[in-house]
N, C-alpha and C. Protein backbone atom coordinates (compact mmCIF):
# COMPACT_ATOMS: atom_id res chain seq x y z
N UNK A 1 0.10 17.87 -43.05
CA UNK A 1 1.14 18.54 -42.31
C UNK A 1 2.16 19.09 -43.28
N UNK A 2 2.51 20.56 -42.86
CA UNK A 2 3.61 21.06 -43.95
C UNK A 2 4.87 20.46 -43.39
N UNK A 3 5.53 20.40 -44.86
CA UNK A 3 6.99 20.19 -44.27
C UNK A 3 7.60 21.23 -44.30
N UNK A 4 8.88 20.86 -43.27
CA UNK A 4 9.85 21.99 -42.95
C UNK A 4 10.90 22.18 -43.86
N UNK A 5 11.29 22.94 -44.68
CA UNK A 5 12.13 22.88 -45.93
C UNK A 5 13.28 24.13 -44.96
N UNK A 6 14.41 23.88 -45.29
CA UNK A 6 15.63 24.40 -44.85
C UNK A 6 15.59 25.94 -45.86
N UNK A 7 14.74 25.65 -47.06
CA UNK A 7 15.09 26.55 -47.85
C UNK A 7 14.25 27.80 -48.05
N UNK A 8 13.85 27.84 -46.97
CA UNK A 8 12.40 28.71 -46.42
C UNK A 8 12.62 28.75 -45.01
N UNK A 9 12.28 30.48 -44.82
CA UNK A 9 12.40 30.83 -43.40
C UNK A 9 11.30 31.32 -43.08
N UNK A 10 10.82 30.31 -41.67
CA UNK A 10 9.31 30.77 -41.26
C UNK A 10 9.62 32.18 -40.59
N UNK A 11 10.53 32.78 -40.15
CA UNK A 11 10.87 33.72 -38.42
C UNK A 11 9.97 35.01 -39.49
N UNK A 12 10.21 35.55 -40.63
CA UNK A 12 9.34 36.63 -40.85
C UNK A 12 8.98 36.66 -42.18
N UNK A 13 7.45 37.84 -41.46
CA UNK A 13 6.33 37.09 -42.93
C UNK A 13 6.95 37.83 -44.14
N UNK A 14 7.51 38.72 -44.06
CA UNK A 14 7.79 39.54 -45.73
C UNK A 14 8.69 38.76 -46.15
N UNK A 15 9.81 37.58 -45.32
CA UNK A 15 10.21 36.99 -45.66
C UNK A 15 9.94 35.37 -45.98
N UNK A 16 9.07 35.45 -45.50
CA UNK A 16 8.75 33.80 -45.91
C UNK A 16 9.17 32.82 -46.66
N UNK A 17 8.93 33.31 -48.04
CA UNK A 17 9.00 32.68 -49.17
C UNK A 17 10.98 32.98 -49.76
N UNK A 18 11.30 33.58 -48.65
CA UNK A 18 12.34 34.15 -49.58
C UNK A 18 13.45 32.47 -49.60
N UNK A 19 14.29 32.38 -50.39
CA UNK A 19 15.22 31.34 -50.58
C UNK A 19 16.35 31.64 -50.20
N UNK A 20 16.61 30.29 -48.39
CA UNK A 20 17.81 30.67 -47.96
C UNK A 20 19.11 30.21 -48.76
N UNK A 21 20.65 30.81 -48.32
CA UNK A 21 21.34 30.05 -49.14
C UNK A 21 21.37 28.64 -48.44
N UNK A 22 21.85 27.67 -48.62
CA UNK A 22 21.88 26.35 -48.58
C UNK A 22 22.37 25.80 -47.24
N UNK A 23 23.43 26.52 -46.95
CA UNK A 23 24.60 26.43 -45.94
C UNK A 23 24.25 27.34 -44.56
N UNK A 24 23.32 28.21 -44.77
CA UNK A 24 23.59 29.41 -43.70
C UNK A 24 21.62 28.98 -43.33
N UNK A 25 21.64 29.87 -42.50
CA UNK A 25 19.99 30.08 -42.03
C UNK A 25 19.88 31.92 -42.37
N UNK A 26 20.16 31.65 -43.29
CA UNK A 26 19.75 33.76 -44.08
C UNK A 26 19.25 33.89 -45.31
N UNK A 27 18.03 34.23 -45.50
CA UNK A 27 18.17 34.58 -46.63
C UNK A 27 18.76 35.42 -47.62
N UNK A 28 18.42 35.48 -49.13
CA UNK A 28 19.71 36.10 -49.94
C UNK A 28 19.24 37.58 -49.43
N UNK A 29 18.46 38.44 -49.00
CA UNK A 29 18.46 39.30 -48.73
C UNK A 29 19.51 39.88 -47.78
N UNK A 30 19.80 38.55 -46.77
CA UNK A 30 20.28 39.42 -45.46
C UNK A 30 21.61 38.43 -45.44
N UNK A 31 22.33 38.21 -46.44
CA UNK A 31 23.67 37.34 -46.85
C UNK A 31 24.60 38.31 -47.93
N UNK A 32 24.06 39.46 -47.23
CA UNK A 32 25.61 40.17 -48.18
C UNK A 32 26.61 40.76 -47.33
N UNK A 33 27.65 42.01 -47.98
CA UNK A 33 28.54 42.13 -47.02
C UNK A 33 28.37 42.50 -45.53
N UNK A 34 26.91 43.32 -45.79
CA UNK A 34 26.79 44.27 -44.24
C UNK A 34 26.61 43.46 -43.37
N UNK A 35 25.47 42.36 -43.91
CA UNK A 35 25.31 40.90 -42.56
C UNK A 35 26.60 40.13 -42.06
N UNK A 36 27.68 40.22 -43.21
CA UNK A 36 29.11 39.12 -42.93
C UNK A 36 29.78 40.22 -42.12
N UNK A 37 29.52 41.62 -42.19
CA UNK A 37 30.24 42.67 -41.16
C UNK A 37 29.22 42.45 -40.00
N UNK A 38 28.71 42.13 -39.91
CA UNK A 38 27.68 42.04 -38.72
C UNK A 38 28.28 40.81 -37.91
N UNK A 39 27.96 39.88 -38.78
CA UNK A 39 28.71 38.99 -38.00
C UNK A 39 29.49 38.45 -37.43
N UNK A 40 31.07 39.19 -38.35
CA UNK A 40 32.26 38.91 -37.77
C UNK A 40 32.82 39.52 -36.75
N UNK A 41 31.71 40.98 -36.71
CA UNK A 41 31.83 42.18 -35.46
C UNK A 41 31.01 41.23 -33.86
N UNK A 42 29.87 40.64 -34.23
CA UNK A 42 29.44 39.68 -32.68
C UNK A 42 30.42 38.78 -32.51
N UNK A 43 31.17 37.78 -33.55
CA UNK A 43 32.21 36.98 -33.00
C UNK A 43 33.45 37.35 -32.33
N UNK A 44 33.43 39.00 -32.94
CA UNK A 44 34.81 39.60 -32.00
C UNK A 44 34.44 39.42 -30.91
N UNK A 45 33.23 40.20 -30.90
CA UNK A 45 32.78 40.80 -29.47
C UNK A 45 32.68 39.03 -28.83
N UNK A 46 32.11 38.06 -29.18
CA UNK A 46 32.17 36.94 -28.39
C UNK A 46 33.58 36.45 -27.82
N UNK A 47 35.15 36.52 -29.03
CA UNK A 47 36.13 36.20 -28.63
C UNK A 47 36.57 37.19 -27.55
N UNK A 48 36.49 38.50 -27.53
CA UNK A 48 36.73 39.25 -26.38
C UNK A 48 36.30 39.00 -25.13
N UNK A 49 35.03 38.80 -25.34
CA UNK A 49 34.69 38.27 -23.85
C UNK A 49 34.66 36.83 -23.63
N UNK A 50 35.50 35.69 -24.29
CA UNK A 50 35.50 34.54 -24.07
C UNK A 50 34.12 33.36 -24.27
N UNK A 51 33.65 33.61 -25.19
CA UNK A 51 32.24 33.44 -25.12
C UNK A 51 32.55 32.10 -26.09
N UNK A 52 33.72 32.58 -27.11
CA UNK A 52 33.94 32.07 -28.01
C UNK A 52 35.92 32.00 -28.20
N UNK A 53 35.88 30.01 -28.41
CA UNK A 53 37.47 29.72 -27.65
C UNK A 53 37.55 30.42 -28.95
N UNK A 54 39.30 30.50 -28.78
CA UNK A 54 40.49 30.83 -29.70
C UNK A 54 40.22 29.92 -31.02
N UNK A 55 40.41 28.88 -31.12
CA UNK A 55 40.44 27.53 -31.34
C UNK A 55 39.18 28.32 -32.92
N UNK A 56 38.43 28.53 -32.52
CA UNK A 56 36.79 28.72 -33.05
C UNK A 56 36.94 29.82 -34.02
N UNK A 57 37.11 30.94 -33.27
CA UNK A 57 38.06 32.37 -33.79
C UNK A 57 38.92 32.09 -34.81
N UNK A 58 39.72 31.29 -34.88
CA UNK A 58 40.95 31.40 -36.03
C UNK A 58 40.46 30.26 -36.94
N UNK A 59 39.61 29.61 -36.31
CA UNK A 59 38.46 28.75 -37.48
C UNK A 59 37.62 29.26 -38.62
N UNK A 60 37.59 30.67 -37.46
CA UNK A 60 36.12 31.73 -38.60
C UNK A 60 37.34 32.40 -39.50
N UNK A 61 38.17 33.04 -38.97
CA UNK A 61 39.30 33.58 -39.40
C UNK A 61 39.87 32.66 -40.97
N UNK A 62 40.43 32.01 -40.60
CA UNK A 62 40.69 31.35 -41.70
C UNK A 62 39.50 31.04 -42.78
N UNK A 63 38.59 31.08 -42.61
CA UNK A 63 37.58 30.76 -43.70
C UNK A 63 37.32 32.08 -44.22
N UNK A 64 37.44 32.97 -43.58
CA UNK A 64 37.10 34.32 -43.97
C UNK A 64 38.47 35.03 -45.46
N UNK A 65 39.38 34.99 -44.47
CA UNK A 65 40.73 34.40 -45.64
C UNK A 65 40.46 33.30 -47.20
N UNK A 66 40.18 32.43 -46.77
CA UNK A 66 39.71 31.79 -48.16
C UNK A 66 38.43 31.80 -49.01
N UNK A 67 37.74 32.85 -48.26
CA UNK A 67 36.37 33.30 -49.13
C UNK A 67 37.28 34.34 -49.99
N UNK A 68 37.70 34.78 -49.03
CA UNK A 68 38.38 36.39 -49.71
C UNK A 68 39.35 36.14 -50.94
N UNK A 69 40.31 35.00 -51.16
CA UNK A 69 41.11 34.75 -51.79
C UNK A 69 40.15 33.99 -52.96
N UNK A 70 39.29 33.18 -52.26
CA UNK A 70 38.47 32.73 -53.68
C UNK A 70 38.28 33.92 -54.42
N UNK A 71 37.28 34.56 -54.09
CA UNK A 71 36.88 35.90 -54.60
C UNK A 71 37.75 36.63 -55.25
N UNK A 72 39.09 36.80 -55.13
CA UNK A 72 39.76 37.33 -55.66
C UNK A 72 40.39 36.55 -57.08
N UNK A 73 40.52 35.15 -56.50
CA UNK A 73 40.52 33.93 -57.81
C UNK A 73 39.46 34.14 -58.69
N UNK A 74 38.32 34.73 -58.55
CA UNK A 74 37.73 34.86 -59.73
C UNK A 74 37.79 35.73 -61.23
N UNK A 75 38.75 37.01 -60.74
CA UNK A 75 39.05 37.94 -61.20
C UNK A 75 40.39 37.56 -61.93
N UNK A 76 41.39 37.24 -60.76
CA UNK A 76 42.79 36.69 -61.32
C UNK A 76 43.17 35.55 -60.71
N UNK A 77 42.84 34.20 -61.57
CA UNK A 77 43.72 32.75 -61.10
C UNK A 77 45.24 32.92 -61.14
N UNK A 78 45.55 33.93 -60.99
CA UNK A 78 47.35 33.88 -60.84
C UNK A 78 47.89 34.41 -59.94
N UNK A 79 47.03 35.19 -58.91
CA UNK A 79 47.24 35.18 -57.82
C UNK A 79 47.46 34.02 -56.40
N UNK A 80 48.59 34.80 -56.05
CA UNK A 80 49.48 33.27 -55.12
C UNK A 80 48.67 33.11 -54.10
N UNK A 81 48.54 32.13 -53.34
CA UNK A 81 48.34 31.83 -52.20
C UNK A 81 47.47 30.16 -52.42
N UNK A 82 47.04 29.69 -51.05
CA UNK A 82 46.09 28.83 -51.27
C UNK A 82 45.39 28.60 -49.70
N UNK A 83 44.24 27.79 -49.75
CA UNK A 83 44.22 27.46 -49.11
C UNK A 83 43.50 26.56 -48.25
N UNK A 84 44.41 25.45 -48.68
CA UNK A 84 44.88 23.86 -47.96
C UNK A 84 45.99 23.75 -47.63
N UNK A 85 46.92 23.18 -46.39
CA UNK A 85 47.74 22.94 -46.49
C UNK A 85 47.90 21.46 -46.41
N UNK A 86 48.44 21.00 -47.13
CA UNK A 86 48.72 19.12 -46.95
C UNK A 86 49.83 18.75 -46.50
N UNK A 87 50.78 19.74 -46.15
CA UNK A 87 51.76 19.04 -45.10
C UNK A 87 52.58 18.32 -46.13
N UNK A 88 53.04 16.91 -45.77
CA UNK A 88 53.70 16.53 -46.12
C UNK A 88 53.37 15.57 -47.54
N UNK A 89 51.95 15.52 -47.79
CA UNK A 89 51.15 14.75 -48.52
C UNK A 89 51.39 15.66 -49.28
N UNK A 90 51.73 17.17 -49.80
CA UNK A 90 51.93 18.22 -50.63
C UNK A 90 52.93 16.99 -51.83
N UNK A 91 54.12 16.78 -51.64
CA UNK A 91 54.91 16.06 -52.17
C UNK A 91 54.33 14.39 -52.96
N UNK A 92 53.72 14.08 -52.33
CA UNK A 92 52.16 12.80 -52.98
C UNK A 92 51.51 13.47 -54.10
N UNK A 93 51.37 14.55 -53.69
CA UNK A 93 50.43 15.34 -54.92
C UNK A 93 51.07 15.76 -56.31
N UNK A 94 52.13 16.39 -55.80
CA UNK A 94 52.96 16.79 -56.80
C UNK A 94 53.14 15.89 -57.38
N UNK A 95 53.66 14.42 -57.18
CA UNK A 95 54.09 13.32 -57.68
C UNK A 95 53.15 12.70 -58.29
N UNK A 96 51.72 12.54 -57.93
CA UNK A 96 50.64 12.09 -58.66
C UNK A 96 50.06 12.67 -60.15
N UNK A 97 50.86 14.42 -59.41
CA UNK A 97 49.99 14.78 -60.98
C UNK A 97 51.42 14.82 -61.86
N UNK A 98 52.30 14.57 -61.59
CA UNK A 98 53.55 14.41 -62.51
C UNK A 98 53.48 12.78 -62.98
N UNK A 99 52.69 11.96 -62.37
CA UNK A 99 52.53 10.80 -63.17
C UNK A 99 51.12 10.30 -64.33
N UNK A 100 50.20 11.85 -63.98
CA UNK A 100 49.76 12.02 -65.28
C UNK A 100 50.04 12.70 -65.95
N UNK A 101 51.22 13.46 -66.22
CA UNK A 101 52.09 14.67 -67.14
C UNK A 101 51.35 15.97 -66.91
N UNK A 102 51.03 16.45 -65.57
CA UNK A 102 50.34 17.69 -65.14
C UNK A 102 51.86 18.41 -64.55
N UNK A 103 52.31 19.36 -64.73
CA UNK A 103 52.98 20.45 -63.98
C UNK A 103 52.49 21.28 -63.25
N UNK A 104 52.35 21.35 -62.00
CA UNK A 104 51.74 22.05 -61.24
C UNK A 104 52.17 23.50 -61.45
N UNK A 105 53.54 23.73 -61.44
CA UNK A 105 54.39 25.21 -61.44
C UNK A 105 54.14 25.69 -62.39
N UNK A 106 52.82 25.21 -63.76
CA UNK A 106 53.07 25.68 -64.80
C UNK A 106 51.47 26.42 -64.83
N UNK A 107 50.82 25.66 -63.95
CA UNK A 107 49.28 25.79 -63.48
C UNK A 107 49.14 27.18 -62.73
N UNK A 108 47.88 27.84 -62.91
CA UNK A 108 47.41 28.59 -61.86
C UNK A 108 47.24 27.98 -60.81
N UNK A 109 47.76 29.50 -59.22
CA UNK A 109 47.71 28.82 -58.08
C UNK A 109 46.13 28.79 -57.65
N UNK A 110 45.22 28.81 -58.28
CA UNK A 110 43.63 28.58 -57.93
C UNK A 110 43.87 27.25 -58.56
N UNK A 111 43.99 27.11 -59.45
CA UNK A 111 43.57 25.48 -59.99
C UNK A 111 44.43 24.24 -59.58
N UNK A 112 45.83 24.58 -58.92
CA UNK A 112 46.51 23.74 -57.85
C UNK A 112 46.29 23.93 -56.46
N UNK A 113 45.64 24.97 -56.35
CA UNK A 113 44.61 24.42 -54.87
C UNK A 113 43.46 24.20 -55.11
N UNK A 114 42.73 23.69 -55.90
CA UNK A 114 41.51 22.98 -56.85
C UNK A 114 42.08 21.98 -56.20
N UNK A 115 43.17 21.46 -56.99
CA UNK A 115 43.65 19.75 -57.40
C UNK A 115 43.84 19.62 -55.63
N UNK A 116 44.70 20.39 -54.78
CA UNK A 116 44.97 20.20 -53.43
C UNK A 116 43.68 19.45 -52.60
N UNK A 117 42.84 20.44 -53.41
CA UNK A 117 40.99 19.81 -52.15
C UNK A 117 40.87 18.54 -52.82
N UNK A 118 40.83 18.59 -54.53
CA UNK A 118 40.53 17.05 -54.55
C UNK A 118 41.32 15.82 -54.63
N UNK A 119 42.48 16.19 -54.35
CA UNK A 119 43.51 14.95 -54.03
C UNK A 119 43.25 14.46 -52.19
N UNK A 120 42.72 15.64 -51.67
CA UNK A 120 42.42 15.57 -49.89
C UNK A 120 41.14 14.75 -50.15
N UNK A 121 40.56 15.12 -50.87
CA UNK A 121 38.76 14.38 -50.80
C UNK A 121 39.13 12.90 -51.33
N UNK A 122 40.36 12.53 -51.71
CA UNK A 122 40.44 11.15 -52.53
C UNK A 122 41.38 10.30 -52.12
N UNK A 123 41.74 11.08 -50.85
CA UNK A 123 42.78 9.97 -49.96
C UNK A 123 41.51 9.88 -48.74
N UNK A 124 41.77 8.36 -48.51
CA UNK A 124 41.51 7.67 -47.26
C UNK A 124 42.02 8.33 -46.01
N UNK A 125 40.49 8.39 -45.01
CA UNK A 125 41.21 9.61 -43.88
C UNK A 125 42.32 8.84 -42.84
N UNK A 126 42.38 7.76 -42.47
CA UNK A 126 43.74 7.35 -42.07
C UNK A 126 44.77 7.49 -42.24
N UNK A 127 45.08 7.51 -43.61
CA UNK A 127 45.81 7.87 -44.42
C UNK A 127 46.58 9.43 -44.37
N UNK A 128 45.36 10.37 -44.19
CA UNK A 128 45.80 11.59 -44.07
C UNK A 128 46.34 11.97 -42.68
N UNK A 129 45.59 11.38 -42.15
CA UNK A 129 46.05 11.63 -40.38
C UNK A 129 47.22 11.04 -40.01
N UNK A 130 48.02 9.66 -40.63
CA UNK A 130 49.40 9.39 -40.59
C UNK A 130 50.27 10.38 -41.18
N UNK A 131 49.94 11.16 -42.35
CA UNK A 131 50.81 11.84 -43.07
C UNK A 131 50.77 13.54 -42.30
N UNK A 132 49.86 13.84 -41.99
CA UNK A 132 49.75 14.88 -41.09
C UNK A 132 50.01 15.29 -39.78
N UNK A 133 50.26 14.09 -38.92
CA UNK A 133 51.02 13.62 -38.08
C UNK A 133 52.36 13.85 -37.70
N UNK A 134 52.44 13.09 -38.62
CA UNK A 134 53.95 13.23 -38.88
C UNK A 134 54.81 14.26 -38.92
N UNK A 135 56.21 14.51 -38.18
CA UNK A 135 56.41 16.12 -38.41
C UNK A 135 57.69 15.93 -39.16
């Protein structure tokens, strides 16, 4: 019996063999901009007609925003923005990396929203949900 590998798409034969990316069900053929315009044009059309909550929409939205800003971090890490927000745990962070002699303000804002994801990946989620909570 064959196995079913994620990284192979049976739906067509010229494509068969092709290698999906990891995360998506597309292969690299059909994972560039025109397919991500494709797609974000059916999710309109789904949020217009309610197909698809708000909630979901500003979910895709926002990720679309931080692809775009990555992408642009590749070119120039000194471009502002980020995006995580940690709320009030922002101030934990700052303080953590000032107690290993890191200056954040002195850092690119790509590589202090680096440190942002992995200070989030290294707190206990209770933890985050009290501090996020909190207003």
């Amino acid at each position: 019996m064959r196995r079913k590998s994620p990284y192979f798409l049976p739906t067509s034969h010229s494509l068969r063999r092709a290698r999906a990316r990891k995360d998506k069900g597309r292969c690299l053929n059909h994972a560039g901009p025109k397919a991500a315009n494709e797609h974000h044009e059916r999710l309109w059309r789904e949020f217009q007609s309610g197909k698809l909550s708000p909630a979901n929409w500003h979910r895709h939205e926002a990720k679309r925003a931080a692809n775009r800003l990555h992408d642009k971090w590749k070119k120039d890490p000194w471009l502002p923005g980020w995006t995580i927000d940690l709320g009030q745990a922002e101030g934990e962070m700052t303080d953590s990396l000032r107690d290993f002699g890191v200056d954040g303000d002195r850092l690119a804002p790509a590589v202090v929203d680096w440190l942002r994801w992995r200070y989030r990946r290294t707190q206990p989620e209770e933890t985050l949900e009290a501090i996020l909570a909190t207003p």
